[in-house]
Protein backbone atom coordinates (compact mmCIF):
# COMPACT_ATOMS: atom_id res chain seq x y z
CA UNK A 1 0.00 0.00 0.00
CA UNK A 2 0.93 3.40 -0.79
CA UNK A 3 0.37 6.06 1.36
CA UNK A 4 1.86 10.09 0.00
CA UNK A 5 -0.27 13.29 -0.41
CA UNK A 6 2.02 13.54 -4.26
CA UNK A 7 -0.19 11.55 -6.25
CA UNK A 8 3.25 11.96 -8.82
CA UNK A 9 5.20 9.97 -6.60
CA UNK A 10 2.66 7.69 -5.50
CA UNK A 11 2.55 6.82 -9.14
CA UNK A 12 6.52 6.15 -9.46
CA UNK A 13 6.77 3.69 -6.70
CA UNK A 14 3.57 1.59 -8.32
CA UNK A 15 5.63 1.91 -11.43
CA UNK A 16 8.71 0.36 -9.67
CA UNK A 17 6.89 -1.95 -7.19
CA UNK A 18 4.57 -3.72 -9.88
CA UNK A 19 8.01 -3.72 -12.09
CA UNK A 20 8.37 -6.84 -9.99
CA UNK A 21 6.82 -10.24 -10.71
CA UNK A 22 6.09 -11.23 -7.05
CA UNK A 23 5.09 -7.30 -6.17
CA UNK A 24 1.74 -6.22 -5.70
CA UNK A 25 -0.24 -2.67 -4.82
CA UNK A 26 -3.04 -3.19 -3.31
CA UNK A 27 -4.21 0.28 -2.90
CA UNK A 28 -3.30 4.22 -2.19
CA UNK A 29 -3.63 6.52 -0.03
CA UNK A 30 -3.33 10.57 0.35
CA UNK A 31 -2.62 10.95 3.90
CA UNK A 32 -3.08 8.71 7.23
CA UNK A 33 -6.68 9.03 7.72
CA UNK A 34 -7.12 7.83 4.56
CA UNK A 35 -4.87 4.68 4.96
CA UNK A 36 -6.54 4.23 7.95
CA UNK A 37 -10.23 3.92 6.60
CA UNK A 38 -8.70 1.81 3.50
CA UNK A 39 -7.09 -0.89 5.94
CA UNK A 40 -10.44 -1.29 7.49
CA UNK A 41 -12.33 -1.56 4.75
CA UNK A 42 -10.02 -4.30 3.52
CA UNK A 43 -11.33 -8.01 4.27
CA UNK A 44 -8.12 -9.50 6.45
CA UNK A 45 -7.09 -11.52 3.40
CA UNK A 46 -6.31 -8.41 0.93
CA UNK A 47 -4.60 -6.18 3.51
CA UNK A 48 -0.88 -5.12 2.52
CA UNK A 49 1.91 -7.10 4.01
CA UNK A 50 3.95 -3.33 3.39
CA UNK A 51 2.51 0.36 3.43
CA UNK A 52 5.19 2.65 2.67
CA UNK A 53 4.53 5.81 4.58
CA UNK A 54 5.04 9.05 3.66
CA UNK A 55 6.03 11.27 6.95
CA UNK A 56 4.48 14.85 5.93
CA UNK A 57 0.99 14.92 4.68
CA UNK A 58 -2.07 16.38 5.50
CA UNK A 59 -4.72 15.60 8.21
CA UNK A 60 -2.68 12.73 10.02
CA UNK A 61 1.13 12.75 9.27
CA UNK A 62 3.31 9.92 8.59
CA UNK A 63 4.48 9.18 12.64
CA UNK A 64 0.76 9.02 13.97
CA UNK A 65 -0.32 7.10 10.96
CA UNK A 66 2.33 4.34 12.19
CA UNK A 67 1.44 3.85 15.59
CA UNK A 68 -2.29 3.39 14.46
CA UNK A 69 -1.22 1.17 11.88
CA UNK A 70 0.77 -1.05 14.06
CA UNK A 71 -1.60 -0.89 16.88
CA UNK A 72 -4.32 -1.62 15.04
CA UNK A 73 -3.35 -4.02 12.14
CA UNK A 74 -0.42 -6.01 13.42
CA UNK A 75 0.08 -8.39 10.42
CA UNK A 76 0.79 -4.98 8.36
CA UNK A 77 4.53 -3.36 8.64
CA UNK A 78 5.59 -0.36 7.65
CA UNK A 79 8.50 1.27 5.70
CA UNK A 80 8.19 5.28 6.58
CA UNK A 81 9.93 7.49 3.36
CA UNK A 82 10.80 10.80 3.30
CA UNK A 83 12.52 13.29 1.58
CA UNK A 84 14.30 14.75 5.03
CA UNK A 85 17.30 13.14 6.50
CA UNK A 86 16.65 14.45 9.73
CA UNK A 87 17.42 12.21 12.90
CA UNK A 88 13.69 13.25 15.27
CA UNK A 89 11.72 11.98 11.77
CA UNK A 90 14.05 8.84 11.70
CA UNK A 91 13.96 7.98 15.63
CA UNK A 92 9.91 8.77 15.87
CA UNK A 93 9.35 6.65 12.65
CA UNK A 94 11.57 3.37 14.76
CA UNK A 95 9.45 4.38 17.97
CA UNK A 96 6.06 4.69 16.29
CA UNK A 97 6.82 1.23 14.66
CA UNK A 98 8.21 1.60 11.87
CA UNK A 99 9.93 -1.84 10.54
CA UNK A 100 12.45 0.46 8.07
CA UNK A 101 13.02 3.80 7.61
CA UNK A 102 14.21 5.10 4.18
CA UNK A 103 15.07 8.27 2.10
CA UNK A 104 12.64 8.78 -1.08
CA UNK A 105 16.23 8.87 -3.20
CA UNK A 106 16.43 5.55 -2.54
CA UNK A 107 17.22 3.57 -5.74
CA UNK A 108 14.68 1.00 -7.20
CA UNK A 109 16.64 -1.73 -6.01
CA UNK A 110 17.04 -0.68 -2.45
CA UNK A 111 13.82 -0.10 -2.22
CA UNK A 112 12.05 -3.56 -4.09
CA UNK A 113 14.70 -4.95 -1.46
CA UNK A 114 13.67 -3.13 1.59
CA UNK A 115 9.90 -3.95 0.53
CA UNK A 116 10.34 -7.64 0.25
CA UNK A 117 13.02 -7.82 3.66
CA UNK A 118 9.98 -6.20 5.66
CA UNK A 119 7.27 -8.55 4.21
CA UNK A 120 9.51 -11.28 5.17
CA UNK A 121 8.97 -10.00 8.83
CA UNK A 122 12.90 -9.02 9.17
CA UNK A 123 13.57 -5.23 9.19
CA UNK A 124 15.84 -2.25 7.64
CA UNK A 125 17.90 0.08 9.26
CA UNK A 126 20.29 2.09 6.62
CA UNK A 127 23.95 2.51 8.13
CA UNK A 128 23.47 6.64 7.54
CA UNK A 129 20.22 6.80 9.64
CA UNK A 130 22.50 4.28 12.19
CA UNK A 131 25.13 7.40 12.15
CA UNK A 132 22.58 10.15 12.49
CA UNK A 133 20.69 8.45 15.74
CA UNK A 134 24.14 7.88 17.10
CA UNK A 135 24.78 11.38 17.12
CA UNK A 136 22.14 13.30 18.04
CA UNK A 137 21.17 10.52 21.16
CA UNK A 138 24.87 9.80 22.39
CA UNK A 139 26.42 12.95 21.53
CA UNK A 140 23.99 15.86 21.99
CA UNK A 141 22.88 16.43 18.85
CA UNK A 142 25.38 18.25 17.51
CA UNK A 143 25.82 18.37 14.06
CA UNK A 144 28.54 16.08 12.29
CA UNK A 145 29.14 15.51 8.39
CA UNK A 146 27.37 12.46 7.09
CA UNK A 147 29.09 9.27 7.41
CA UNK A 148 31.12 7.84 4.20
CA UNK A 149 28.64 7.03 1.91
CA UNK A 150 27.61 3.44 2.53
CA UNK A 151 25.07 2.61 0.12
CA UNK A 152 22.42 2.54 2.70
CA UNK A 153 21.01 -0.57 0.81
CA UNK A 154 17.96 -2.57 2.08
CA UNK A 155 19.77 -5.26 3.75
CA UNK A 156 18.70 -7.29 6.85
CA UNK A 157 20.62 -8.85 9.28
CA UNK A 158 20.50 -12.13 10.15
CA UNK A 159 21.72 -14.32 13.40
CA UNK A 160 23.61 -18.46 15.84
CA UNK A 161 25.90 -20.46 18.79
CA UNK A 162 28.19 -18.50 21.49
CA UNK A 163 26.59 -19.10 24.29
CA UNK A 164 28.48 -17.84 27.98
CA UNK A 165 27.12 -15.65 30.32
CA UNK A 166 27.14 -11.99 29.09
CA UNK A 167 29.88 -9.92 30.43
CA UNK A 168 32.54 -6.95 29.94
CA UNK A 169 35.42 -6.66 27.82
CA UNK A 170 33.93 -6.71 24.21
CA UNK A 171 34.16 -3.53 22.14
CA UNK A 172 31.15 -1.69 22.10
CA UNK A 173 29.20 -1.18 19.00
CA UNK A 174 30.65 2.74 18.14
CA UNK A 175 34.31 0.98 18.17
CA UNK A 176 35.08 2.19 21.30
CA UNK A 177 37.17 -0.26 23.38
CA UNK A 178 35.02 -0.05 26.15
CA UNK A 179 33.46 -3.26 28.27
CA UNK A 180 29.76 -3.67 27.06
CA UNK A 181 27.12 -4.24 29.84
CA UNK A 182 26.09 -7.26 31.25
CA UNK A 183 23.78 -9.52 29.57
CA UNK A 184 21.32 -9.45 33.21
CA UNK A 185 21.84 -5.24 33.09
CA UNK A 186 20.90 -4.99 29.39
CA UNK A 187 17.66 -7.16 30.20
CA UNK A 188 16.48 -4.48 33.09
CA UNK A 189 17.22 -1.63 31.19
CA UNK A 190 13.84 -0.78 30.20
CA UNK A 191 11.84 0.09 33.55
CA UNK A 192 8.31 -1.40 31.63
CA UNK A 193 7.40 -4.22 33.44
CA UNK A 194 7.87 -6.81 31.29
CA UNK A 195 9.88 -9.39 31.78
CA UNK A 196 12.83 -10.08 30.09
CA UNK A 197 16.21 -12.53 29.39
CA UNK A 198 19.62 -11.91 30.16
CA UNK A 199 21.55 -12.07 27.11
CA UNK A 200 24.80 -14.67 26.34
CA UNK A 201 28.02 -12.84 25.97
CA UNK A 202 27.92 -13.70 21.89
CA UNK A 203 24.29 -12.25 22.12
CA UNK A 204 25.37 -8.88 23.66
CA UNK A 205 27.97 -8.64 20.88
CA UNK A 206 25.42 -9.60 18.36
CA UNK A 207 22.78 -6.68 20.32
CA UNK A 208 25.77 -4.08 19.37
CA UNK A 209 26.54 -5.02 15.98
CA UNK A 210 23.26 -5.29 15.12
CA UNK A 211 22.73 -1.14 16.78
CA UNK A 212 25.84 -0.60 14.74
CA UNK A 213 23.47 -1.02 11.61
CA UNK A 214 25.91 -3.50 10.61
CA UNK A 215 24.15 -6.19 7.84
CA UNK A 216 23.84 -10.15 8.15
CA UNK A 217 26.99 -10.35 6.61
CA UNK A 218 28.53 -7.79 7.97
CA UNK A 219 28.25 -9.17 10.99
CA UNK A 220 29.31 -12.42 9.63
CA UNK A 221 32.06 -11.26 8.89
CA UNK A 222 33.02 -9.82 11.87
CA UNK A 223 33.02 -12.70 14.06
CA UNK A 224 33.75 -15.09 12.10
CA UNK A 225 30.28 -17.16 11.82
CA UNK A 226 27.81 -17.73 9.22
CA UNK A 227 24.73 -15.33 8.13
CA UNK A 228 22.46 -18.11 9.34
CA UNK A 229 24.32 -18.45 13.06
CA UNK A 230 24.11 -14.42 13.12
CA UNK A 231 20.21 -14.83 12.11
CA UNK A 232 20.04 -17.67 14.76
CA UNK A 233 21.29 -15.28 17.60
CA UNK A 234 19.30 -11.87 16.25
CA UNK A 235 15.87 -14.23 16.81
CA UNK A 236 17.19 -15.26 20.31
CA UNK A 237 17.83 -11.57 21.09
CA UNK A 238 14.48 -10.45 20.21
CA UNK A 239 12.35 -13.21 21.79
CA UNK A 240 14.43 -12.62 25.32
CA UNK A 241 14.21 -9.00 24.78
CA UNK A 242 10.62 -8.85 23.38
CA UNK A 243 10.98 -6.58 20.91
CA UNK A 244 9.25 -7.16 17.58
CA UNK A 245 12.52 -6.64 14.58
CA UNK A 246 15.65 -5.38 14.73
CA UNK A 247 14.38 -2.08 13.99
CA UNK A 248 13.11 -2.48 17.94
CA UNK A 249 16.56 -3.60 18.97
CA UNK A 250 17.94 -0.41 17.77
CA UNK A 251 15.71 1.28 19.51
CA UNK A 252 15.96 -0.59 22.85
CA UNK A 253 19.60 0.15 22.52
CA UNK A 254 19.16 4.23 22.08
CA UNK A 255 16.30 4.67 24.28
CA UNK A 256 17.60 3.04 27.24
CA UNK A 257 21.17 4.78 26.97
CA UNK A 258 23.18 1.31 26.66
CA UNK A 259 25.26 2.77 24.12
CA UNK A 260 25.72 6.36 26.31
CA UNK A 261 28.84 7.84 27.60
CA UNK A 262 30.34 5.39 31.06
């Protein structure tokens, strides 16, 4: 589903999107109110898997529009686009529920990729959105020059074994060669009420890598294990976390100040 007050653009991405043999738009929308009454009108069967969500429009913008999307249809996921790099759009799109959040130059590629990652149920973070949260929640917000350009493609990250009880003396997720927190400490870090799992050692790595915006085989890569032991260990983070993606991870991470100055 399509949801932008540019009818123009809304037109583009149908172009690109039904491009695609296994791609499908199922409808379009103007601004969230709209989206809103077309997902209920929808019998269960023909909702969207994806609505990509425009953040300005009229009426209801793009960040309300998510929460009520997510809150009320939870089978639906949402990729939030938007022609403003700026980090409060980017960290209220993750918070709202967002599964990805991407810029509208993103190629056709990128974004057929991001599409099909989030129907999948796995989730997008693009490294420069990574760079921007990082400064403006760990350092103040002041204003830094956009990382090397990373092709922020839509990749996912996937997770497996290494499992010892969490502890210090891994390098933390910015580079830093600090000691990341225990596995028990990360799992109270949120003051919600619900309950959740320490994390393994490997896992807390995995937690950091994974904030890092570091992809499946990035990851990989960096410890030495396969995409599908990395994909193994993101699942196990999420279920003892209880956080929905990755996207969520990232967020846990920010929100709760693991990755803020010791």
């Amino acid at each position: 589903m399509l949801v932008d007050d540019q009818h123009l653009l809304r037109m583009g991405f149908r172009l690109i999107l039904e491009g695609e043999d296994d791609l499908e738009v199922v409808a379009e929308a103007a601004d969230g109110i709209e989206a809103l009454q077309t997902l209920g009108a929808l019998p269960e069967a023909q909702r969207p898997d994806v609505v990509l969500m425009d953040v300005r429009m009229p009426r209801m913008d793009g960040i309300e529009a998510t929460t009520k999307v997510v809150a009320q249809f939870p089978q639906t996921r949402v990729i939030i686009l938007t022609t403003f790099d700026l980090d409060e759009y980017a960290f209220s799109g993750l918070q709202a529920g967002a599964s990805a959040f991407l810029l509208k130059d993103v190629t056709p590629e990128d974004l057929v990729h991001a599409v099909r990652v989030v129907a999948e149920g796995d989730a997008v973070v693009a490294p420069r959105i990574t760079q921007r949260l990082l400064e403006v929640y760990l350092r103040g917000g002041a204003p830094t020059e956009p990382p090397a350009p990373q092709r922020p493609s839509a990749r996912d990250v996937r997770g497996g074994p290494g499992d010892t009880p969490a502890g210090a003396g891994a390098a933390g997720a910015t580079g830093a060669a600090r000691p990341l927190p225990d596995g028990r400490a990360i799992a109270e870090a949120m003051d919600d009420g619900v309950p959740r799992e320490p994390l393994t050692q490997r896992e807390t790595e995995m937690l950091f890598a994974v904030a890092e915006g570091l992809s499946n085989a990035e990851i990989a890569a960096k410890f030495f294990l396969s995409e599908a032991t990395v994909k193994t260990h993101v699942r196990r983070i999420l279920t003892k976390l209880q956080l929905r993606d990755r996207v969520q991870a990232v967020v846990y991470v920010f929100q709760t100040g693991l990755l803020g100055p010791r």
